[in-house]
C-alpha atoms as a PDB file:
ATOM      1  CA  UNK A   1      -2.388  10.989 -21.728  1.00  0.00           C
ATOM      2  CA  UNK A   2      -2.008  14.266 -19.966  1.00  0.00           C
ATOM      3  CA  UNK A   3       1.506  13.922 -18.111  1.00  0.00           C
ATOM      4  CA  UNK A   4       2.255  15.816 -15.327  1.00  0.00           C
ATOM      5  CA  UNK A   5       5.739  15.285 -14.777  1.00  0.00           C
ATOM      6  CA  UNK A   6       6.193  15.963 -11.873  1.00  0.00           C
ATOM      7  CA  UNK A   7       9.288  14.447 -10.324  1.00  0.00           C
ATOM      8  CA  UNK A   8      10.656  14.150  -6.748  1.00  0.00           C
ATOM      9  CA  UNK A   9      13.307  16.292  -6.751  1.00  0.00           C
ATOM     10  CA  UNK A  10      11.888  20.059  -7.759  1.00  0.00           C
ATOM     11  CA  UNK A  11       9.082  21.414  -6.169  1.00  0.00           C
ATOM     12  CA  UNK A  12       5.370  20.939  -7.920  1.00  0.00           C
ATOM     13  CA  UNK A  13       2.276  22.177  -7.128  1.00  0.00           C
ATOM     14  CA  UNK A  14       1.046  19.299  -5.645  1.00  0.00           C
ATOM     15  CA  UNK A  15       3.789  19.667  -2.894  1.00  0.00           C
ATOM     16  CA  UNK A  16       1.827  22.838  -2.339  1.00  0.00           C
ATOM     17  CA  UNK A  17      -1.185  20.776  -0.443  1.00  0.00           C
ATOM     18  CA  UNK A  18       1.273  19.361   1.734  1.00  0.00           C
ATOM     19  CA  UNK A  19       3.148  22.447   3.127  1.00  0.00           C
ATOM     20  CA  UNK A  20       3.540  22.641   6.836  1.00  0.00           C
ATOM     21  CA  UNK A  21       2.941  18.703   7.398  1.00  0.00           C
ATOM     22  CA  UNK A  22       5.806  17.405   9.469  1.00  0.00           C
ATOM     23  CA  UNK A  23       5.637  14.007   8.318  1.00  0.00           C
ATOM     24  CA  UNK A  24       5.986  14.667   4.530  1.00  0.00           C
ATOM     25  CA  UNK A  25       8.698  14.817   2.709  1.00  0.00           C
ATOM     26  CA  UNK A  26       7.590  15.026  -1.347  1.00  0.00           C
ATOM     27  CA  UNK A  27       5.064  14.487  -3.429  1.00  0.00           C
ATOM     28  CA  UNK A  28       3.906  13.830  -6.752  1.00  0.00           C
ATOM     29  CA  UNK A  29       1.777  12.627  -9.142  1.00  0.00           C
ATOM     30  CA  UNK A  30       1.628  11.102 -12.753  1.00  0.00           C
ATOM     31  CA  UNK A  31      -1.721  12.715 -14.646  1.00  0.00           C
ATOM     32  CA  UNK A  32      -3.902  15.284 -14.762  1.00  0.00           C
ATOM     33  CA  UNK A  33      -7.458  14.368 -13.410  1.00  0.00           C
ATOM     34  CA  UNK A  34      -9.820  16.785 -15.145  1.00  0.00           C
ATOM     35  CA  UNK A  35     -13.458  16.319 -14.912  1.00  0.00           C
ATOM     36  CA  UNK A  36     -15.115  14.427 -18.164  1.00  0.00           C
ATOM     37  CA  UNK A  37     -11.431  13.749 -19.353  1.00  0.00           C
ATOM     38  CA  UNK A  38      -9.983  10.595 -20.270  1.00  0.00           C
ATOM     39  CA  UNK A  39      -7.904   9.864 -16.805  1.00  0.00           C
ATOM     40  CA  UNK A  40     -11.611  10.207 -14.963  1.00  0.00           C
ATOM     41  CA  UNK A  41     -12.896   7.954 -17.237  1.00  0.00           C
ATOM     42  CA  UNK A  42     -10.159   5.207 -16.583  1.00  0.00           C
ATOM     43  CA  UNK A  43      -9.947   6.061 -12.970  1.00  0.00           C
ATOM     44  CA  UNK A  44     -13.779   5.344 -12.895  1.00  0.00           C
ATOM     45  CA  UNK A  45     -13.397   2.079 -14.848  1.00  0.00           C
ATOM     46  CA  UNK A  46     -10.552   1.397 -12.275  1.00  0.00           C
ATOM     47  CA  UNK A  47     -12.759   2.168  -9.526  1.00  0.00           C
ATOM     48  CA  UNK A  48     -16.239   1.280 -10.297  1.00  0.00           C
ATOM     49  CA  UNK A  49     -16.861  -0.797 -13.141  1.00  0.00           C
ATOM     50  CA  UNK A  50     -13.795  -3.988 -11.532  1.00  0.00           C
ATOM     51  CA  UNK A  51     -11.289  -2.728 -14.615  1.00  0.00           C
ATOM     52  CA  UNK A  52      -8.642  -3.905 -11.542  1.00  0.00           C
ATOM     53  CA  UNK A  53      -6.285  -4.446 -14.376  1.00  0.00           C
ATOM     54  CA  UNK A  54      -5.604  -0.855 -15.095  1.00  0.00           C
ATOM     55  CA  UNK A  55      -4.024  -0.529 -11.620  1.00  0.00           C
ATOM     56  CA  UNK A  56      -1.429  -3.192 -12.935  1.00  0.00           C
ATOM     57  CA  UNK A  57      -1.504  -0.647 -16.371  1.00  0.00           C
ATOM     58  CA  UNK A  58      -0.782   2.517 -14.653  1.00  0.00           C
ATOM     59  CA  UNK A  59       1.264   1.079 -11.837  1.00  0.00           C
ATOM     60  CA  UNK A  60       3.631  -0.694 -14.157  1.00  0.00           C
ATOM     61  CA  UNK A  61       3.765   2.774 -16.500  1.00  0.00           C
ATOM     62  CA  UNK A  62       4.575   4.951 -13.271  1.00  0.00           C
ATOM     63  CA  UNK A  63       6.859   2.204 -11.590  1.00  0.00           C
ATOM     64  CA  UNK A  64       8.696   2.539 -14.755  1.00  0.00           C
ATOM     65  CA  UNK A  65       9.247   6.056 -15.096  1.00  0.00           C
ATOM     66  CA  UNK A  66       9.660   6.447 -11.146  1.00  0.00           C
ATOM     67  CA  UNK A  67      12.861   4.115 -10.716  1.00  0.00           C
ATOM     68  CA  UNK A  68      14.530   7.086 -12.237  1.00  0.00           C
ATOM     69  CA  UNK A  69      14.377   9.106  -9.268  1.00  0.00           C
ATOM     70  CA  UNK A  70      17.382   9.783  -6.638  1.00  0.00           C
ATOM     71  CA  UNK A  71      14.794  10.244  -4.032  1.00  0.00           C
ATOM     72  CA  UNK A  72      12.971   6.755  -4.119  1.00  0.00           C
ATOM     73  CA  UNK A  73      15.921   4.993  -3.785  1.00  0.00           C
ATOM     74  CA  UNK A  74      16.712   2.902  -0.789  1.00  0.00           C
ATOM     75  CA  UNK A  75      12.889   2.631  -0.334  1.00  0.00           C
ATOM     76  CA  UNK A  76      11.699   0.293   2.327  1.00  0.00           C
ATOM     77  CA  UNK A  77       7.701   0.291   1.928  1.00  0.00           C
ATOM     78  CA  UNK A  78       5.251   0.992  -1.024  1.00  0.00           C
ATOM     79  CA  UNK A  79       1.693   1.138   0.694  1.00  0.00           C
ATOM     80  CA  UNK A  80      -2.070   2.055  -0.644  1.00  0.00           C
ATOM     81  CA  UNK A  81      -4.611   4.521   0.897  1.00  0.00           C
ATOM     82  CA  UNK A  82      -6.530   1.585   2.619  1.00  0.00           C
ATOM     83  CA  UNK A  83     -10.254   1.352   2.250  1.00  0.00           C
ATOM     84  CA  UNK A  84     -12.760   0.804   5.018  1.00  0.00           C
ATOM     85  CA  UNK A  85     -13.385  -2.982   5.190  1.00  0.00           C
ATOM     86  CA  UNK A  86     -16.884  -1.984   4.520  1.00  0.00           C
ATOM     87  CA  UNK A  87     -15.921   0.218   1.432  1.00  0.00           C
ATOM     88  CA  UNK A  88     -13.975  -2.773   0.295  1.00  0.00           C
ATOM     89  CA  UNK A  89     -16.173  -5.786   0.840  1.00  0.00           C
ATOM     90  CA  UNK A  90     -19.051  -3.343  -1.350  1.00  0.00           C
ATOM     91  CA  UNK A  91     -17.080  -2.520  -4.215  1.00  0.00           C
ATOM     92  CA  UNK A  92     -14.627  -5.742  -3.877  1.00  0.00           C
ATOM     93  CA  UNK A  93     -11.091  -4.838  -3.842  1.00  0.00           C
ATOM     94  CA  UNK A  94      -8.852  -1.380  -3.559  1.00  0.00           C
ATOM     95  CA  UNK A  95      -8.890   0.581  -6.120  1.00  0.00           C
ATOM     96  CA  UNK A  96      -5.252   1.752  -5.370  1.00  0.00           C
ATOM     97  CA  UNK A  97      -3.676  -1.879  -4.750  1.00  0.00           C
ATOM     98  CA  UNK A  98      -2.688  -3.340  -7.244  1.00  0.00           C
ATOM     99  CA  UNK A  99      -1.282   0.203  -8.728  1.00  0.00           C
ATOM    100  CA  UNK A 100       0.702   0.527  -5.720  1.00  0.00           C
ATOM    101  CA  UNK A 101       1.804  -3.196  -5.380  1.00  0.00           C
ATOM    102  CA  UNK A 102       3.284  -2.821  -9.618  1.00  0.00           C
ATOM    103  CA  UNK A 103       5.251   0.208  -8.117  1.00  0.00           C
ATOM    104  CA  UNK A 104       6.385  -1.643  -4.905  1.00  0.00           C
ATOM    105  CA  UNK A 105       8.111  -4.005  -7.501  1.00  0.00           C
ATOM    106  CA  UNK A 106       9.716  -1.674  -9.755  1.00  0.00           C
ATOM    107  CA  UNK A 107      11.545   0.193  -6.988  1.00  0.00           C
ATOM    108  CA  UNK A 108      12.235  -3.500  -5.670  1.00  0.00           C
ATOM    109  CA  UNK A 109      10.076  -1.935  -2.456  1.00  0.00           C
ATOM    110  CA  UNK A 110       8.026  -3.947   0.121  1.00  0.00           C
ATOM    111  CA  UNK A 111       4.458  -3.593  -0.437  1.00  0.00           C
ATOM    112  CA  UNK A 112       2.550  -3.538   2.495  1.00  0.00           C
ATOM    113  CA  UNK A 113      -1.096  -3.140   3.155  1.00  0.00           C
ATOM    114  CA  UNK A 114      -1.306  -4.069   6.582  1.00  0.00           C
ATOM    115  CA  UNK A 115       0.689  -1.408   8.328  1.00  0.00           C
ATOM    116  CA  UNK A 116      -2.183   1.223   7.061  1.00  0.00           C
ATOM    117  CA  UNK A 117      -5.359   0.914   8.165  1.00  0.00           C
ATOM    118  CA  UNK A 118      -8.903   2.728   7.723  1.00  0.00           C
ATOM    119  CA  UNK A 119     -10.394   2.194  11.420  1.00  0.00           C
ATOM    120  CA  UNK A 120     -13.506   5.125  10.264  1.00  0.00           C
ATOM    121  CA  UNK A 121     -16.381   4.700   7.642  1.00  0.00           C
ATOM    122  CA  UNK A 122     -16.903   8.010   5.740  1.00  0.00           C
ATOM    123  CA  UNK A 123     -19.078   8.886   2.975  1.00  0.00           C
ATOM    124  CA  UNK A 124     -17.995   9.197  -0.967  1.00  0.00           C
ATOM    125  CA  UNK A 125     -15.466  12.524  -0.306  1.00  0.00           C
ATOM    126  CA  UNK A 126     -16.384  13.598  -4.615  1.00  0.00           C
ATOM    127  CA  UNK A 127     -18.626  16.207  -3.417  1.00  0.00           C
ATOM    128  CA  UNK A 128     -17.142  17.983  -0.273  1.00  0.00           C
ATOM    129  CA  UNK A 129     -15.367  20.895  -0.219  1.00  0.00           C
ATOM    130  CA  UNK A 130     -11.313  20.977   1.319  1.00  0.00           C
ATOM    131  CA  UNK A 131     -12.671  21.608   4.562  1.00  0.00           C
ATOM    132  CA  UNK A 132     -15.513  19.011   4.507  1.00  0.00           C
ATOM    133  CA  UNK A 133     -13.281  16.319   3.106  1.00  0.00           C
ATOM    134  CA  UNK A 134     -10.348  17.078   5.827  1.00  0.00           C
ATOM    135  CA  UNK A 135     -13.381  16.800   8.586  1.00  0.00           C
ATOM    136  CA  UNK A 136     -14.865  13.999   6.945  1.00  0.00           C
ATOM    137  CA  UNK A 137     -11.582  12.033   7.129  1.00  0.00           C
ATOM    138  CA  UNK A 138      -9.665  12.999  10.259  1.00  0.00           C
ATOM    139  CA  UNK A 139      -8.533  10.158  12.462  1.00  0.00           C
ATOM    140  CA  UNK A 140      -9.935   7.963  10.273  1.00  0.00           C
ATOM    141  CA  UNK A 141      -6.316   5.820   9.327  1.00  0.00           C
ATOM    142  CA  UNK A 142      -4.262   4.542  12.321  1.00  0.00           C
ATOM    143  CA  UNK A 143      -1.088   2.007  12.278  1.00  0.00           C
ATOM    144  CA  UNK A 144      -0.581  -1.384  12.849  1.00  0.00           C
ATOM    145  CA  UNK A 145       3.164  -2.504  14.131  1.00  0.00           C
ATOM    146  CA  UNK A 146       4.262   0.912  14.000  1.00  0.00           C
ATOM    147  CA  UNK A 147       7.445   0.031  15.353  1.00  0.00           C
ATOM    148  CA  UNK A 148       8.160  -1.896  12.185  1.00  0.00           C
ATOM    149  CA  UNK A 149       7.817   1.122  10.640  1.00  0.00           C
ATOM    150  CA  UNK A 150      10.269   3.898  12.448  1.00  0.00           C
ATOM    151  CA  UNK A 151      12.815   4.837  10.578  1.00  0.00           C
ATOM    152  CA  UNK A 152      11.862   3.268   7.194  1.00  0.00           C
ATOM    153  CA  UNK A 153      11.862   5.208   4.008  1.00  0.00           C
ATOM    154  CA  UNK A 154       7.996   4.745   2.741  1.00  0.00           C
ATOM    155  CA  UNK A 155       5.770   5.623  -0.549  1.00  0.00           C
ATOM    156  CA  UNK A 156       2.149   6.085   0.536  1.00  0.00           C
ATOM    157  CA  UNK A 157      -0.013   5.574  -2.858  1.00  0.00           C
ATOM    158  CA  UNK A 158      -3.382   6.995  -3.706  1.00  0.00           C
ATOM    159  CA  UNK A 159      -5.500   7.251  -7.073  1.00  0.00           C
ATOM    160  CA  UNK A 160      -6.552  11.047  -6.824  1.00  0.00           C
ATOM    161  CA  UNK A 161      -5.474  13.751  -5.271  1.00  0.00           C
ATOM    162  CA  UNK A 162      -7.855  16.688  -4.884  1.00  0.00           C
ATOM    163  CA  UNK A 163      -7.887  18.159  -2.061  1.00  0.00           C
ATOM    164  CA  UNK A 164      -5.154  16.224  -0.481  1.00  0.00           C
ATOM    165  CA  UNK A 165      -7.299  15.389   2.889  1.00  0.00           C
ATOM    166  CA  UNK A 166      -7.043  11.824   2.570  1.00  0.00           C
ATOM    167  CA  UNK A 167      -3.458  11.732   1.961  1.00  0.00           C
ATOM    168  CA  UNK A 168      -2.859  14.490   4.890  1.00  0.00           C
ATOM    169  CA  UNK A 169      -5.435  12.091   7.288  1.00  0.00           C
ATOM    170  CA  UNK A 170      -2.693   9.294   6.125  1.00  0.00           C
ATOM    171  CA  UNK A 171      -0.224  11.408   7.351  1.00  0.00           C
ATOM    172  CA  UNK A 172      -1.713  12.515  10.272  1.00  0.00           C
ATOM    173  CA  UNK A 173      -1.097   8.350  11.481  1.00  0.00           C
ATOM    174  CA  UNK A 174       2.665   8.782  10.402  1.00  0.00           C
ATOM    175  CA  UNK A 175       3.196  11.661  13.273  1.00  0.00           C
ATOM    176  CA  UNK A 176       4.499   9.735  15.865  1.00  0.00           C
ATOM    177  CA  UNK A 177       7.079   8.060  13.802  1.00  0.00           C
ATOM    178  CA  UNK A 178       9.891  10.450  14.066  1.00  0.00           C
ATOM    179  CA  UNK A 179      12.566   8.953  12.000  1.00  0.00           C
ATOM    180  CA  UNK A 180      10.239   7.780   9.036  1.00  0.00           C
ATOM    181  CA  UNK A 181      10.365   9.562   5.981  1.00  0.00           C
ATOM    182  CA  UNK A 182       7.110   9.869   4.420  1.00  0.00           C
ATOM    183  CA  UNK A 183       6.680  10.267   0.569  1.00  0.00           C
ATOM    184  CA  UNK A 184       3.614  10.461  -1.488  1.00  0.00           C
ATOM    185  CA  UNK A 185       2.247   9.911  -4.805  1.00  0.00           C
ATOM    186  CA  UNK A 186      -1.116   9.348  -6.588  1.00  0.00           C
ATOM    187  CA  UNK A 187      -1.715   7.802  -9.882  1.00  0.00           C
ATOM    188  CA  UNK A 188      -3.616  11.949 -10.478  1.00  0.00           C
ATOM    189  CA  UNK A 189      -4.231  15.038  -9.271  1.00  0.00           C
ATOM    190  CA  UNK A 190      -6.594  17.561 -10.204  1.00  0.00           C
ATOM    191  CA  UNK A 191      -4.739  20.904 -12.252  1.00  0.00           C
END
């Protein structure tokens, strides 16, 4: 499997997508996502073909190697990129739920899925450009019971990051919440 190891205390190039958001403090992610690879392959299976039990795979594998690190301790919340209710009733569950929920538990976290919600429907992001994808996405997350979330330490968990526009539209609902710390990770990210 191609590695990345990235951690959460040095800077990686993934942190590089993130640059100038207020609400972010680190990110990371485990593999490499290249197109035709092996991690696509899974990630599809993951994603598309109801293989929900790689999330539990992956999320125990990264859980593992991520209650090493200084910065994740203390953590309050472990919560997936929510999918549209529509995007979930079609394909069944999320794709990113059960990964982060195997995480949650191996930084002895809270998992949440109901703080984060998807309140906008937008198409498949696979073929947009940065710009297209960050347009595509905007506003489309906002929070429920925010105030149970100010000033709690929290792990926001997707499966890919390319661009980073979902993540940053994730963010974006985060803003207002001036004493949370904000930390992200994805189960890939494309070299």
């Amino acid at each position: 499997m191609p590695l990345t190891e990235y951690d959460f205390q040095s800077e990686n190039p993934v942190d590089r997508l993130f640059f100038g958001q207020r609400a972010v403090e680190k990110t990371s992610a485990f593999l490499f996502y290249s197109p035709g690879g092996l991690v696509q392959k899974l990630i599809h299976q993951l994603k598309y073909q109801g293989r929900e039990q790689l999330g539990d795979l992956f999320g125990d594998w990264y859980g593992m190697q991520l209650r090493a690190e200084p910065a994740l301790q203390n953590l309050d919340f472990v919560m997936p990129v929510p999918l549209h209710p529509r995007k979930r009733r079609q394909r069944g569950y999320n794709q990113c739920s059960r990964f982060a929920r195997r995480i949650a538990a191996h930084l002895g976290a809270r998992y949440s899925e109901g703080h984060l919600v998807r309140t906008a429907h937008s198409r498949t992001q696979t073929a947009r450009n940065r710009w297209n994808r960050w347009e595509g996405i905007r506003g489309a997350f906002s929070l429920r019971n925010p105030e149970e979330l100010e000033g709690r330490r929290i792990l926001l968990v997707d499966d890919v990051i390319t661009t980073g526009s979902t993540l940053e539209a994730c963010a974006e609902a985060f803003a207002p919440l001036s004493r949370t710390t904000l930390l992200l990770a994805a189960l890939a990210t494309v070299p």
